[in-house]
Protein backbone atom coordinates (compact mmCIF):
# COMPACT_ATOMS: atom_id res chain seq x y z
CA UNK A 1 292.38 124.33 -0.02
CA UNK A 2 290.49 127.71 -0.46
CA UNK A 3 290.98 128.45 3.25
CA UNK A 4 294.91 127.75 2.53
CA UNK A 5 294.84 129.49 0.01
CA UNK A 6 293.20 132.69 1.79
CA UNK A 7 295.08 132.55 5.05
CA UNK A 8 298.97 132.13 3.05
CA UNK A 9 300.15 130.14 6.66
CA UNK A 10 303.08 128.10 6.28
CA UNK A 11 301.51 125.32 8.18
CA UNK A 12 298.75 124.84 5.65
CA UNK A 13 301.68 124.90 2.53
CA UNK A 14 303.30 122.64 4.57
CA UNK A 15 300.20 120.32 4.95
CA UNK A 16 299.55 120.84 1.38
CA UNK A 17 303.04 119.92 -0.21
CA UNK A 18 303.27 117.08 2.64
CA UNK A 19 300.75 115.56 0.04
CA UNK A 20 302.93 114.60 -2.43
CA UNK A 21 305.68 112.39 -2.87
CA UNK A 22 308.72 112.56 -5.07
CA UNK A 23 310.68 109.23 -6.48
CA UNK A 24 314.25 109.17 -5.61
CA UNK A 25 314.90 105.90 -7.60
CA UNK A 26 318.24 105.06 -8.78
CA UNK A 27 319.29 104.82 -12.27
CA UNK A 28 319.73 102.04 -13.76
CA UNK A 29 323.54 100.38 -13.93
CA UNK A 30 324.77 100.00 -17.11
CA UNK A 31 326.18 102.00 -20.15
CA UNK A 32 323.94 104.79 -21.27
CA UNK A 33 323.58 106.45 -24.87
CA UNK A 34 323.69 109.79 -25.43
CA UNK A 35 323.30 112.23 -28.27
CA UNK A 36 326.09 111.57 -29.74
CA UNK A 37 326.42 107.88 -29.45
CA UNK A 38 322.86 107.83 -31.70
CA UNK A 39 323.17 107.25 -35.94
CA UNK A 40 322.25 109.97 -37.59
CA UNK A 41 319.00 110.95 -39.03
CA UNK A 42 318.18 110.65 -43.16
CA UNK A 43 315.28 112.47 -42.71
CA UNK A 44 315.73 116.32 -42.83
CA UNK A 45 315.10 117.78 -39.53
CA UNK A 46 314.13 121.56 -39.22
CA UNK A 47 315.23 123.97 -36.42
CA UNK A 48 313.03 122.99 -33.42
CA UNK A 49 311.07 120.40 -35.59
CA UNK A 50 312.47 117.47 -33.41
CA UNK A 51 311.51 118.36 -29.87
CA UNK A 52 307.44 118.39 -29.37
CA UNK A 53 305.73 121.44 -27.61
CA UNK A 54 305.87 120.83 -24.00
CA UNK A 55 302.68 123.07 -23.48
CA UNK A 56 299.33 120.58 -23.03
CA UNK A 57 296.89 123.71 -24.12
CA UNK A 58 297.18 126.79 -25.88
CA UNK A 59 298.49 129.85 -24.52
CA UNK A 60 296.86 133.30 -25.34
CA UNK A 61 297.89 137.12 -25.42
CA UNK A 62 296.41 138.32 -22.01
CA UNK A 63 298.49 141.37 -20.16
CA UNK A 64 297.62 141.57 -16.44
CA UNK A 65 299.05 142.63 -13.27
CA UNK A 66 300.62 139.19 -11.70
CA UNK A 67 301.28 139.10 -7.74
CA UNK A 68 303.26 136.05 -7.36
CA UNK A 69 303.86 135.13 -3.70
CA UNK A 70 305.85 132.11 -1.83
CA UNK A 71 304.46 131.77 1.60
CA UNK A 72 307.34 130.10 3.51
CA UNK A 73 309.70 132.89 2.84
CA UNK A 74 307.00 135.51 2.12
CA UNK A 75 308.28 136.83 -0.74
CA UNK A 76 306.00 138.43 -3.15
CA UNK A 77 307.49 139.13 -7.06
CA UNK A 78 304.63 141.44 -8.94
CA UNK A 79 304.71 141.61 -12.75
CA UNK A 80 302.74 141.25 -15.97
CA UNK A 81 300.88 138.26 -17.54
CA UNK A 82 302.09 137.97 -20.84
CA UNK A 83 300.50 134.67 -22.12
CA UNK A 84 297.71 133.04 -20.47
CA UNK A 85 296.43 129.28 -20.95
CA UNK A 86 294.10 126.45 -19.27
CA UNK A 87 297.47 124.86 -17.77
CA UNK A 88 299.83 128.02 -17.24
CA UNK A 89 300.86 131.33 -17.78
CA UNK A 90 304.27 133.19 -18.21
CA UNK A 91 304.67 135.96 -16.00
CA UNK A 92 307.36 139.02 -17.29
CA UNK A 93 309.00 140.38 -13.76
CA UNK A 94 312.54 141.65 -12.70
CA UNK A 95 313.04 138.43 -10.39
CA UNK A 96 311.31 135.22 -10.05
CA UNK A 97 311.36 131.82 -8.32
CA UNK A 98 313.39 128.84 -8.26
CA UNK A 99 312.03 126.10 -10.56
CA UNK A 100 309.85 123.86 -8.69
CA UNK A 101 308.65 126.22 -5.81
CA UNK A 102 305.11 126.59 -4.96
CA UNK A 103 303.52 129.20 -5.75
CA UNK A 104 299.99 131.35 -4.74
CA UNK A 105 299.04 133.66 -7.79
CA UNK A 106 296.74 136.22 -8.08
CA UNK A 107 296.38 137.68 -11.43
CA UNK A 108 294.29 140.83 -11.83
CA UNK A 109 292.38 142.20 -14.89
CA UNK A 110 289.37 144.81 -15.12
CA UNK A 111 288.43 144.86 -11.73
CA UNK A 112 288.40 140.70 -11.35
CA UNK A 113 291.04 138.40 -9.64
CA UNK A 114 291.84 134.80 -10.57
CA UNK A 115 293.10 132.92 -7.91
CA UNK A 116 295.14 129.49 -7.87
CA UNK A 117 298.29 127.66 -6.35
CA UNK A 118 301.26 126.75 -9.39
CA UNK A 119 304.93 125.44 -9.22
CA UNK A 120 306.88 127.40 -11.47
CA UNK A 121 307.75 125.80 -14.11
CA UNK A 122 310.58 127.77 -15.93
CA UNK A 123 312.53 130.72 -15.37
CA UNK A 124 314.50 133.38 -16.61
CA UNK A 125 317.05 135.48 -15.02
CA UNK A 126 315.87 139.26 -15.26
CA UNK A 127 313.05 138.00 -17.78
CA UNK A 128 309.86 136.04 -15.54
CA UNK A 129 308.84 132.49 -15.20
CA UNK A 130 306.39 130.36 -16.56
CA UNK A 131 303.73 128.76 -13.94
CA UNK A 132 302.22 125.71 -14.35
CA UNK A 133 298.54 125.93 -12.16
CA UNK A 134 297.11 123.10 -9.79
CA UNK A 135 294.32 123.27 -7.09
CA UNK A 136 292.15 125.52 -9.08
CA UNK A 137 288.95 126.23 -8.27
CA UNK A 138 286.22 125.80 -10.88
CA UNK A 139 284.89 129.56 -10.07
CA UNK A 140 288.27 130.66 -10.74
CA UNK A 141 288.91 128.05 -14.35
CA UNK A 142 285.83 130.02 -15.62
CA UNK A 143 287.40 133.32 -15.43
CA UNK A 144 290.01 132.17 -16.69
CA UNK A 145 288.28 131.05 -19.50
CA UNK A 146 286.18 133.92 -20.30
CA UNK A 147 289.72 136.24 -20.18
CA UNK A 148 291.01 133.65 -22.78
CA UNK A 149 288.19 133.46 -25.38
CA UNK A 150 288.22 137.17 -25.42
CA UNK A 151 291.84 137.50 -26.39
CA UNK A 152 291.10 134.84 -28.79
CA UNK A 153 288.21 136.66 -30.43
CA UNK A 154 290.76 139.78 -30.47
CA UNK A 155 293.49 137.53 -32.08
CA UNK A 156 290.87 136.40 -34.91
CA UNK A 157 289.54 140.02 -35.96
């Protein structure tokens, strides 16, 4: 996947997506419930409080230069890291990607590069978009690592 990753060709995207599959099972029939149809709650609820954090790891302060690039339509977006975790990052950047569009990113901090493939995850109009990583080499995790337990030393001083 390194090689894939190096060359950017569609055909090796296109090998790599063909990979997965997506469900396109129907819904159930039936009468569904929705938000409003639920009773109410007794116990006090505070703003946010109900809905878990989506995020499986922690995310850390690491700023960056970010070269996001979509090889079918070879379109690059370039931009800043602004939080940084085992799972993810959130890039800041003028544009961004559709949700769900695969990704090669290239992140670039004090002379070193971290390298991986990611489907973006979120995204925000004029804001960035949040990355979620996959196919990332252990070489690659490390540095990764390393840049986060610095900014978490930084963050506990």
């Amino acid at each position: 996947m390194q090689a894939a990753l190096a060359l950017g060709s569609r055909a090796a995207l296109l090998a790599f997506v063909s990979n997965f599959t997506i469900s396109t099972s129907a819904r159930p029939a039936g009468p569904t419930i929705g938000p409003m149809d639920r009773p109410a709650s007794k116990r006090s609820v505070t703003a946010g409080g109900r809905f878990p954090n989506p995020r499986s790891a922690p995310r850390y302060l690491v700023t960056a230069l970010a070269d996001v690039f979509e090889p079918t339509s070879r379109k690059h977006v370039t931009g800043w890291t602004s939080t940084v975790g085992d799972a993810g990052c959130h890039i800041r950047a003028g544009d961004s990607f559709a949700i769900g569009t695969i990704v090669q990113l290239r992140i670039e901090q004090e002379g070193r590069a971290f390298e991986t493939w990611a489907r973006v995850a979120s995204a925000t109009p004029q804001e960035g978009m949040g990355l979620a990583f996959f196919d990332t080499a252990q070489s690659q995790r490390d540095l990764l690592k390393t840049w986060m337990n610095r900014a978490r030393a930084i963050g506990e001083s």
